[in-house]
C-alpha atoms as a PDB file:
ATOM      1  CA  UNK A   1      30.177  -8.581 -29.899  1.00  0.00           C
ATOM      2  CA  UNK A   2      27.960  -6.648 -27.983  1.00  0.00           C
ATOM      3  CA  UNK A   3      29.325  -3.001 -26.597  1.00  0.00           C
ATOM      4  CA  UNK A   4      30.084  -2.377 -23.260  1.00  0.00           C
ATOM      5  CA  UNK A   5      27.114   0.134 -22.927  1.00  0.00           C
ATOM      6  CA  UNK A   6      24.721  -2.152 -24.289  1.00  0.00           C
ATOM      7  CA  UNK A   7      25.614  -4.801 -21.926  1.00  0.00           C
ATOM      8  CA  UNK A   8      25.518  -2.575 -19.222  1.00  0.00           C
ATOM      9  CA  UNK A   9      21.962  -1.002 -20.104  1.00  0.00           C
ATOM     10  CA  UNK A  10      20.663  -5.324 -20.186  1.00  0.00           C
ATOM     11  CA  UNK A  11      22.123  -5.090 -16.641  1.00  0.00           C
ATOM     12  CA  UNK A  12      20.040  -2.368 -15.605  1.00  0.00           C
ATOM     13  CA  UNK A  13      16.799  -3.696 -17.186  1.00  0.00           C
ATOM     14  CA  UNK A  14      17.101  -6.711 -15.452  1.00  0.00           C
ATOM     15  CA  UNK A  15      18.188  -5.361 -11.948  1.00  0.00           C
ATOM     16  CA  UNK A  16      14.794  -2.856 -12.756  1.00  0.00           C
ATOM     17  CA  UNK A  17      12.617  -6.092 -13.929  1.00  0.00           C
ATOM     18  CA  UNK A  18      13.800  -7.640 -10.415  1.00  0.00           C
ATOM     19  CA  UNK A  19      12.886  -4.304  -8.559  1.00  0.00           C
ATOM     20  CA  UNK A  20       9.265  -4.267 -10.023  1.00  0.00           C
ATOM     21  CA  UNK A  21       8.434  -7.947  -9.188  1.00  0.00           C
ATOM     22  CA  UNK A  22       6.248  -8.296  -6.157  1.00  0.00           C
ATOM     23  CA  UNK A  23       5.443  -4.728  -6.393  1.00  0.00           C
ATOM     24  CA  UNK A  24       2.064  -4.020  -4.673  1.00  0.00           C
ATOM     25  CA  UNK A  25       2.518  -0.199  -6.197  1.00  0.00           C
ATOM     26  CA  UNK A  26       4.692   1.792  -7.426  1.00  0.00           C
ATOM     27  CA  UNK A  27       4.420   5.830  -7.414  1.00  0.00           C
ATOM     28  CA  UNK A  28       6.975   8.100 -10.314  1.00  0.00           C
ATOM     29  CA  UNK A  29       8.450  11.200  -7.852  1.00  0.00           C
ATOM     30  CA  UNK A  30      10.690  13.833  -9.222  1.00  0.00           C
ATOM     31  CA  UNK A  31      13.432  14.046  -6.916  1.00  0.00           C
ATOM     32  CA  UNK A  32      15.253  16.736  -8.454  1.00  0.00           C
ATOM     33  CA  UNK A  33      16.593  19.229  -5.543  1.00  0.00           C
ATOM     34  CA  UNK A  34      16.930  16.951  -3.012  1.00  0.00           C
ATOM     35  CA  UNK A  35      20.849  16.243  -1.856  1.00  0.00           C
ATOM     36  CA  UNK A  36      22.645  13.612  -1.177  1.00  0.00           C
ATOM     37  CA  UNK A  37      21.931  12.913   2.209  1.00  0.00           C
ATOM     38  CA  UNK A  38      17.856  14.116   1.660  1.00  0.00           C
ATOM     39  CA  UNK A  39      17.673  10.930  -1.301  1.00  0.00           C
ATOM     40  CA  UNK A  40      19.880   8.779   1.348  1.00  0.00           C
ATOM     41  CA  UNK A  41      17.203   9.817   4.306  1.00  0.00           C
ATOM     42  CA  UNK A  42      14.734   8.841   1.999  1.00  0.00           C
ATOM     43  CA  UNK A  43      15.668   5.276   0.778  1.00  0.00           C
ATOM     44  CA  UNK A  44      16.302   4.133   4.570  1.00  0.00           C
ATOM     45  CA  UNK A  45      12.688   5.521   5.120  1.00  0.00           C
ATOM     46  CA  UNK A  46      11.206   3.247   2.433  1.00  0.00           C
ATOM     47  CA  UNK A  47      13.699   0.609   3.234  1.00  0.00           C
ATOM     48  CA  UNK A  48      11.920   0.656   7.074  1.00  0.00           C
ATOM     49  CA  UNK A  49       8.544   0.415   5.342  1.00  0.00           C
ATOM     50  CA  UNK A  50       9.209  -2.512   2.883  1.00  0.00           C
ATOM     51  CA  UNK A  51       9.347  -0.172  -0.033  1.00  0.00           C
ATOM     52  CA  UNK A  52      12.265   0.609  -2.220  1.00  0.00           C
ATOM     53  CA  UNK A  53      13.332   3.565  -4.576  1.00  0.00           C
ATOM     54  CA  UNK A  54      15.411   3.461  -7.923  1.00  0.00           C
ATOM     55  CA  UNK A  55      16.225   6.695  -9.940  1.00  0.00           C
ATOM     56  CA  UNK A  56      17.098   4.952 -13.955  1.00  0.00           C
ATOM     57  CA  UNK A  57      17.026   6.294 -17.550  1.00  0.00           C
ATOM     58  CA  UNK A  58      12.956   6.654 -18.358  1.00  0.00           C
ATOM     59  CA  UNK A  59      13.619   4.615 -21.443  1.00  0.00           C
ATOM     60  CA  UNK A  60      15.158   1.829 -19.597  1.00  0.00           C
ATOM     61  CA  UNK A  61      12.345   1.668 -16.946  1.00  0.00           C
ATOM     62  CA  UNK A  62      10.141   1.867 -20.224  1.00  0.00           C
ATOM     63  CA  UNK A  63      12.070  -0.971 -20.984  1.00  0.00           C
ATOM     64  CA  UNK A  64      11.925  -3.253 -18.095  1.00  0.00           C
ATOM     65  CA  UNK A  65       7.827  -2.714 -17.668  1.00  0.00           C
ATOM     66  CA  UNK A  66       6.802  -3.087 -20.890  1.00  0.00           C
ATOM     67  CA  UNK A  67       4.711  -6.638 -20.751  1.00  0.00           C
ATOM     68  CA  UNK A  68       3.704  -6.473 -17.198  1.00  0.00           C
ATOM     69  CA  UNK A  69       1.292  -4.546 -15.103  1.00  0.00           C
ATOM     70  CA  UNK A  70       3.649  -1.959 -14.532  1.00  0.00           C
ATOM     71  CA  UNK A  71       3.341  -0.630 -18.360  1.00  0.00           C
ATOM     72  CA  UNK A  72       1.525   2.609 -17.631  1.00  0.00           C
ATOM     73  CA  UNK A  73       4.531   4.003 -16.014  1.00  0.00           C
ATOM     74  CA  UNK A  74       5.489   4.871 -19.983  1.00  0.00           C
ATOM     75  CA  UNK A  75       2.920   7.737 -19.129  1.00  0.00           C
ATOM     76  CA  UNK A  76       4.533   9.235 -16.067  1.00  0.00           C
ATOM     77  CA  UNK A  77       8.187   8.740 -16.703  1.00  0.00           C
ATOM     78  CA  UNK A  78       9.211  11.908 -18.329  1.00  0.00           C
ATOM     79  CA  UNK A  79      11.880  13.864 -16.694  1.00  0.00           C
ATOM     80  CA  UNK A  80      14.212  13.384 -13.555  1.00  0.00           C
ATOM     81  CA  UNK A  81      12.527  10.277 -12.227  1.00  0.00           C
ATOM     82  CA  UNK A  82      12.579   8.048  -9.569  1.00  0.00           C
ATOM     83  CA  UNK A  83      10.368   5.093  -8.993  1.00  0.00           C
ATOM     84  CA  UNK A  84       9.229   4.194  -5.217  1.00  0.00           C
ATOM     85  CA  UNK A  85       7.611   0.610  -5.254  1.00  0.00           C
ATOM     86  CA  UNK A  86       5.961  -0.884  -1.783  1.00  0.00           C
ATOM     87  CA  UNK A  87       6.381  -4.335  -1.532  1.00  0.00           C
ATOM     88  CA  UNK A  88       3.831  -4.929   1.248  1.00  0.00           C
ATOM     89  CA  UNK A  89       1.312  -2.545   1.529  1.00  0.00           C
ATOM     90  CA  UNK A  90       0.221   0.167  -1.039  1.00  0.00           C
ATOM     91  CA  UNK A  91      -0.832   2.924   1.502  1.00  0.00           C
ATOM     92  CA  UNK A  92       2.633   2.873   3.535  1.00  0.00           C
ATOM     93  CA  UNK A  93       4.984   3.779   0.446  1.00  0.00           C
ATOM     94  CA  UNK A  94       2.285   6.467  -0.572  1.00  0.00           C
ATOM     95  CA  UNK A  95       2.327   7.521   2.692  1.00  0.00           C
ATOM     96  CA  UNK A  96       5.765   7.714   3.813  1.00  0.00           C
ATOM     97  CA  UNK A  97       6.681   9.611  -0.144  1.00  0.00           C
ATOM     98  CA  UNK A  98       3.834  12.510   0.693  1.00  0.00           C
ATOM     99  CA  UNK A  99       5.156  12.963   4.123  1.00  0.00           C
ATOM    100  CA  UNK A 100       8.401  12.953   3.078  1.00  0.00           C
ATOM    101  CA  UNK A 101       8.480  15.417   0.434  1.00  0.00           C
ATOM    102  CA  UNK A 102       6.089  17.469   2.697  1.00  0.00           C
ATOM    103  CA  UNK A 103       8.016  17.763   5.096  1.00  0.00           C
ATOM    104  CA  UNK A 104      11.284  18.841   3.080  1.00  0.00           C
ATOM    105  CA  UNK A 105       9.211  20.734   0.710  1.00  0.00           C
ATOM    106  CA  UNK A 106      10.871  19.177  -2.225  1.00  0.00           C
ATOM    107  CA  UNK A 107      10.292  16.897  -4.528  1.00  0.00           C
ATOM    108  CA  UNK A 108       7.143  15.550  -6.582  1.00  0.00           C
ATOM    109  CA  UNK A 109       5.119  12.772  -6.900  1.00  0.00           C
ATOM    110  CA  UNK A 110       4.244  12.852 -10.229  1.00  0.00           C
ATOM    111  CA  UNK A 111       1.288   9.398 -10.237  1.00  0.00           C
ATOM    112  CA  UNK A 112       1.460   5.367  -9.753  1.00  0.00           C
ATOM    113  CA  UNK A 113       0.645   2.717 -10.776  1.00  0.00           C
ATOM    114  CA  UNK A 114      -2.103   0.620  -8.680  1.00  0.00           C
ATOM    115  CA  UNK A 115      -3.657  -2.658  -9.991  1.00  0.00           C
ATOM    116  CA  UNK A 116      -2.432  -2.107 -13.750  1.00  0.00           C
ATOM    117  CA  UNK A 117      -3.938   1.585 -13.406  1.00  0.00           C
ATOM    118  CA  UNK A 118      -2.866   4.418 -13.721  1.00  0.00           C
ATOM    119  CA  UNK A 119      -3.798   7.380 -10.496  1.00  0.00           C
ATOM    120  CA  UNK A 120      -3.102  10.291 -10.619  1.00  0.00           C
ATOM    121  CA  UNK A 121      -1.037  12.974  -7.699  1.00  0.00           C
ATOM    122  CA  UNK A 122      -4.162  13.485  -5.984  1.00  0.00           C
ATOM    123  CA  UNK A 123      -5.126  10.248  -5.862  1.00  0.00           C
ATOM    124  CA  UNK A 124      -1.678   8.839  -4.235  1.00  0.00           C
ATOM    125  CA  UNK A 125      -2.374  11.961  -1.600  1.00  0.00           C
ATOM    126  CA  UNK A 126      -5.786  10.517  -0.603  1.00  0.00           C
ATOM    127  CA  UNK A 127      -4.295   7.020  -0.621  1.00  0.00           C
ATOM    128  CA  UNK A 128      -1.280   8.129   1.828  1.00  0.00           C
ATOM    129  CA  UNK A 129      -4.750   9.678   4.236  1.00  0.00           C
ATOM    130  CA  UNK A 130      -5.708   5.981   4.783  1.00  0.00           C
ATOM    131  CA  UNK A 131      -4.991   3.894   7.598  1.00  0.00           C
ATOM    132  CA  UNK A 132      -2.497   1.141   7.310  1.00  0.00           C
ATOM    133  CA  UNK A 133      -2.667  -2.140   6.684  1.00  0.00           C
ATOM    134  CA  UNK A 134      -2.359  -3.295   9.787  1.00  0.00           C
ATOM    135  CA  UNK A 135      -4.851  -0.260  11.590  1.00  0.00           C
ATOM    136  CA  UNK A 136      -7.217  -0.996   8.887  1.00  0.00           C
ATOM    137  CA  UNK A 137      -7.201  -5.149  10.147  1.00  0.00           C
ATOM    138  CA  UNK A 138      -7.435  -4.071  13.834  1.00  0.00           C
ATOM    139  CA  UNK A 139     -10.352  -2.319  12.880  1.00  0.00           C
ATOM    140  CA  UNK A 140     -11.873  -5.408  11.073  1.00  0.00           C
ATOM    141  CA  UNK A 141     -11.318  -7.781  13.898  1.00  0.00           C
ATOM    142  CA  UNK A 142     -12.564  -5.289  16.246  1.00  0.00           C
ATOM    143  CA  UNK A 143     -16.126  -4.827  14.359  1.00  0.00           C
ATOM    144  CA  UNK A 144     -15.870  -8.812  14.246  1.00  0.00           C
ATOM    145  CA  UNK A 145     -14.970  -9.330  17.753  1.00  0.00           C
ATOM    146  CA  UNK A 146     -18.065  -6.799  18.992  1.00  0.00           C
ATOM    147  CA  UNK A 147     -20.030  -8.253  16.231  1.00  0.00           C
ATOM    148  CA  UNK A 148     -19.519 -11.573  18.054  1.00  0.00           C
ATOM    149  CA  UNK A 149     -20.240  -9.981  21.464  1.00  0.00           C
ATOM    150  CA  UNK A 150     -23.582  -8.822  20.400  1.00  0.00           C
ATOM    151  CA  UNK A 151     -24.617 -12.502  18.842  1.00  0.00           C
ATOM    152  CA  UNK A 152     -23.435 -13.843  22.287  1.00  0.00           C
ATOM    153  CA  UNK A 153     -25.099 -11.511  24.204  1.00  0.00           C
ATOM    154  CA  UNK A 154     -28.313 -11.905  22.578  1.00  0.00           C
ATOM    155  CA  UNK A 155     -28.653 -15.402  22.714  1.00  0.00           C
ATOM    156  CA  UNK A 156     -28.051 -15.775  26.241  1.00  0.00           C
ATOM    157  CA  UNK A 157     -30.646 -13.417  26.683  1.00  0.00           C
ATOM    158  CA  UNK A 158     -32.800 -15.495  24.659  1.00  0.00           C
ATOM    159  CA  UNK A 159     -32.265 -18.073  26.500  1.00  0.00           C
ATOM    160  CA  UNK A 160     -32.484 -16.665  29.920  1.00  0.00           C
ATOM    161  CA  UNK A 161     -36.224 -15.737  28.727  1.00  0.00           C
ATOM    162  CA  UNK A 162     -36.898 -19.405  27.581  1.00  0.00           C
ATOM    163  CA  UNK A 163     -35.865 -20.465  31.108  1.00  0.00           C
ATOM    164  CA  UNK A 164     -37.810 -17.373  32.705  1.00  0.00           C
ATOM    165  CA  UNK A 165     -40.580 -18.716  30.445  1.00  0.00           C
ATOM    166  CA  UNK A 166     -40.518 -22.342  31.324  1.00  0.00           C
ATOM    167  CA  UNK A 167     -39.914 -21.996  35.053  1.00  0.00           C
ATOM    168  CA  UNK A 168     -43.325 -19.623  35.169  1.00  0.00           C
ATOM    169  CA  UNK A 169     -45.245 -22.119  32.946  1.00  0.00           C
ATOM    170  CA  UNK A 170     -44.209 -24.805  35.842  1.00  0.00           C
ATOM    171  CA  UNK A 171     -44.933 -23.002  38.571  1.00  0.00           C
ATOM    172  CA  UNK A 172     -48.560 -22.631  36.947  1.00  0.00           C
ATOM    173  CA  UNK A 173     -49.019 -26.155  36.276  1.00  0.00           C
ATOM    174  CA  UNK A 174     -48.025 -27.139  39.787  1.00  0.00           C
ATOM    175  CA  UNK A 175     -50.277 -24.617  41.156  1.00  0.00           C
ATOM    176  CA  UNK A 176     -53.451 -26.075  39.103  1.00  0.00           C
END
């Protein structure tokens, strides 16, 4: 029969193997120093942003991402950890993490995992300077939308020189 402990740690893995599914990306902080109600600030942050945190034993987050794309963590999960994963867009959870610990001056994001690769602290940093999703789409449809404009434009001008065209060649064939 299996110990207490041991059923417990299959528990974990599991609830972690659940947390990592769907997981656009998913960054290893070191939340040591923050309190109680700093780590509680912080998961209703990421909650509002579709992102969700989890602090867990490295070995058993080791554990739980050992066949999938989230493997690489191995190499980051040393220490006090505690694994933010965004759910819907990769640039929010960076985002909110860097401006959170900024702006407390605590904690540390130590790298991710994005695509099955491994970046690096920097790298999250520049990735939390991007636009969102959503600014990043607006900014698409808008280049489409004027893009769109300028075919419109131009081929009614086109063909208000055909016309312009025409109606002169008429008037000269009348005339002769």
């Amino acid at each position: 029969m299996a110990s207490a402990t041991k059923v417990k740690k299959e528990e974990i893995v599991k609830d972690l193997e659940k947390f990592f599914t769907d997981a656009k990306v998913a960054l290893v902080t070191d939340v040591s120093g923050l309190t109680v109600a700093e780590l509680t600030k912080f998961r209703r942050l990421l909650d509002g942003q579709q992102s969700k945190m989890r602090v867990a034993k490295n070995t058993l987050i080791k554990i739980a991402t050992k066949s999938g794309e989230y493997a690489p963590i191995e190499s980051l999960a040393k220490g006090p950890s505690a694994v933010v994963v965004g759910y819907s867009d990769q640039v929010q959870a960076a985002k909110t993490v860097v401006e959170y610990f900024n702006e407390l001056k605590k904690g540390m994001v130590r790298g991710g995992i994005l695509d099955g690769k491994t970046i690096s602290e920097m790298e999250i940093k520049g990735l939390a300077k991007l636009p969102s999703k959503e600014v990043l789409l607006a900014h698409i449809m808008g280049s489409l939308d004027s893009g769109a404009s300028g075919i419109a434009c131009a081929i009614s001008s086109l063909l208000r020189d055909i016309t312009y065209l025409t109606e002169e060649v008429a008037k000269k064939n009348n005339a002769a």
